[in-house]
N, C-alpha and C. Protein backbone atom coordinates (compact mmCIF):
# COMPACT_ATOMS: atom_id res chain seq x y z
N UNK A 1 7.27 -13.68 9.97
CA UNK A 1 6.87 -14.71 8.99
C UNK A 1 6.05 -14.07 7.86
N UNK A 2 5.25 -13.00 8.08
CA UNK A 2 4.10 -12.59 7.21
C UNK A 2 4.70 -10.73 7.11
N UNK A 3 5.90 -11.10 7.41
CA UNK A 3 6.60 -8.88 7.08
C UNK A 3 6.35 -8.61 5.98
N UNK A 4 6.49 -9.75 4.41
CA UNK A 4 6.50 -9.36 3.15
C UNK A 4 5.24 -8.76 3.04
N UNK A 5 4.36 -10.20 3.50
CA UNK A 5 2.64 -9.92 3.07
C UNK A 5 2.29 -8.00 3.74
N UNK A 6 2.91 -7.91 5.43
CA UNK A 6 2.67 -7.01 5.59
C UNK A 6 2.66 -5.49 4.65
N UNK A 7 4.42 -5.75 4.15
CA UNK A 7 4.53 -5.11 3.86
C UNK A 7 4.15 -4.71 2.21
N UNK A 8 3.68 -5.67 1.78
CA UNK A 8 3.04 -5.58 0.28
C UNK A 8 1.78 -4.63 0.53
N UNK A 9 1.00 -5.21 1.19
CA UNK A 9 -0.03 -4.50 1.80
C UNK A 9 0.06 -2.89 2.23
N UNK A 10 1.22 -2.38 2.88
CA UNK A 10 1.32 -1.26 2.91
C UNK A 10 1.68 -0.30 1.62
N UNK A 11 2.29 -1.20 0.85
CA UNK A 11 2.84 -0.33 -0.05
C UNK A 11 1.72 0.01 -1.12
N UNK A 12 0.96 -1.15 -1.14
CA UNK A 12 -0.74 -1.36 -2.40
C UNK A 12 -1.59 -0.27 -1.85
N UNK A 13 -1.62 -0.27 -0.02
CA UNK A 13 -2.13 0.78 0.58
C UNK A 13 -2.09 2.21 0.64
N UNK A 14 -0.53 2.47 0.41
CA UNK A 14 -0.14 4.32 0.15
C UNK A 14 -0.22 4.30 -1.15
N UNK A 15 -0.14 3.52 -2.04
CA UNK A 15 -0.42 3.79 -3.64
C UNK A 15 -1.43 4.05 -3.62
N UNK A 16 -2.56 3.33 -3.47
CA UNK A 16 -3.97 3.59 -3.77
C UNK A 16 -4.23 4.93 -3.07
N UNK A 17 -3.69 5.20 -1.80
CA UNK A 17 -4.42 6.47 -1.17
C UNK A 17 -3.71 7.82 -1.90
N UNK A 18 -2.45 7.61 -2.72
CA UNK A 18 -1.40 8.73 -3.26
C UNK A 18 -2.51 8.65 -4.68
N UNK A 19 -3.17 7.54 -5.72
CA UNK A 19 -3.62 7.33 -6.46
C UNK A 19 -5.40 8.83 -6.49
N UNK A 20 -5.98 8.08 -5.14
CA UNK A 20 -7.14 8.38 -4.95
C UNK A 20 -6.92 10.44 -5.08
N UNK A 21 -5.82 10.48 -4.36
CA UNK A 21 -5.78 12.16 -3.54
C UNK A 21 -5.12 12.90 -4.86
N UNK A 22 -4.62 11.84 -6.24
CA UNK A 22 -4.09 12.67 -7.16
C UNK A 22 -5.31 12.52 -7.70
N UNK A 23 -6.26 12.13 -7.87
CA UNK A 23 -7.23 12.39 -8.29
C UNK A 23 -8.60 12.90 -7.59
């Protein structure tokens, strides 16, 4: 019921951490 939310969440999640480590 909530896979999208999950998966929105993961994806906002490896961005920010790919975001943080390029910087």
């Amino acid at each position: 019921m909530r896979e999208s939310v999950q998966a929105e969440v993961m994806m906002s999640f490896l961005v920010s951490e790919e975001l943080s480590f390029r910087i």
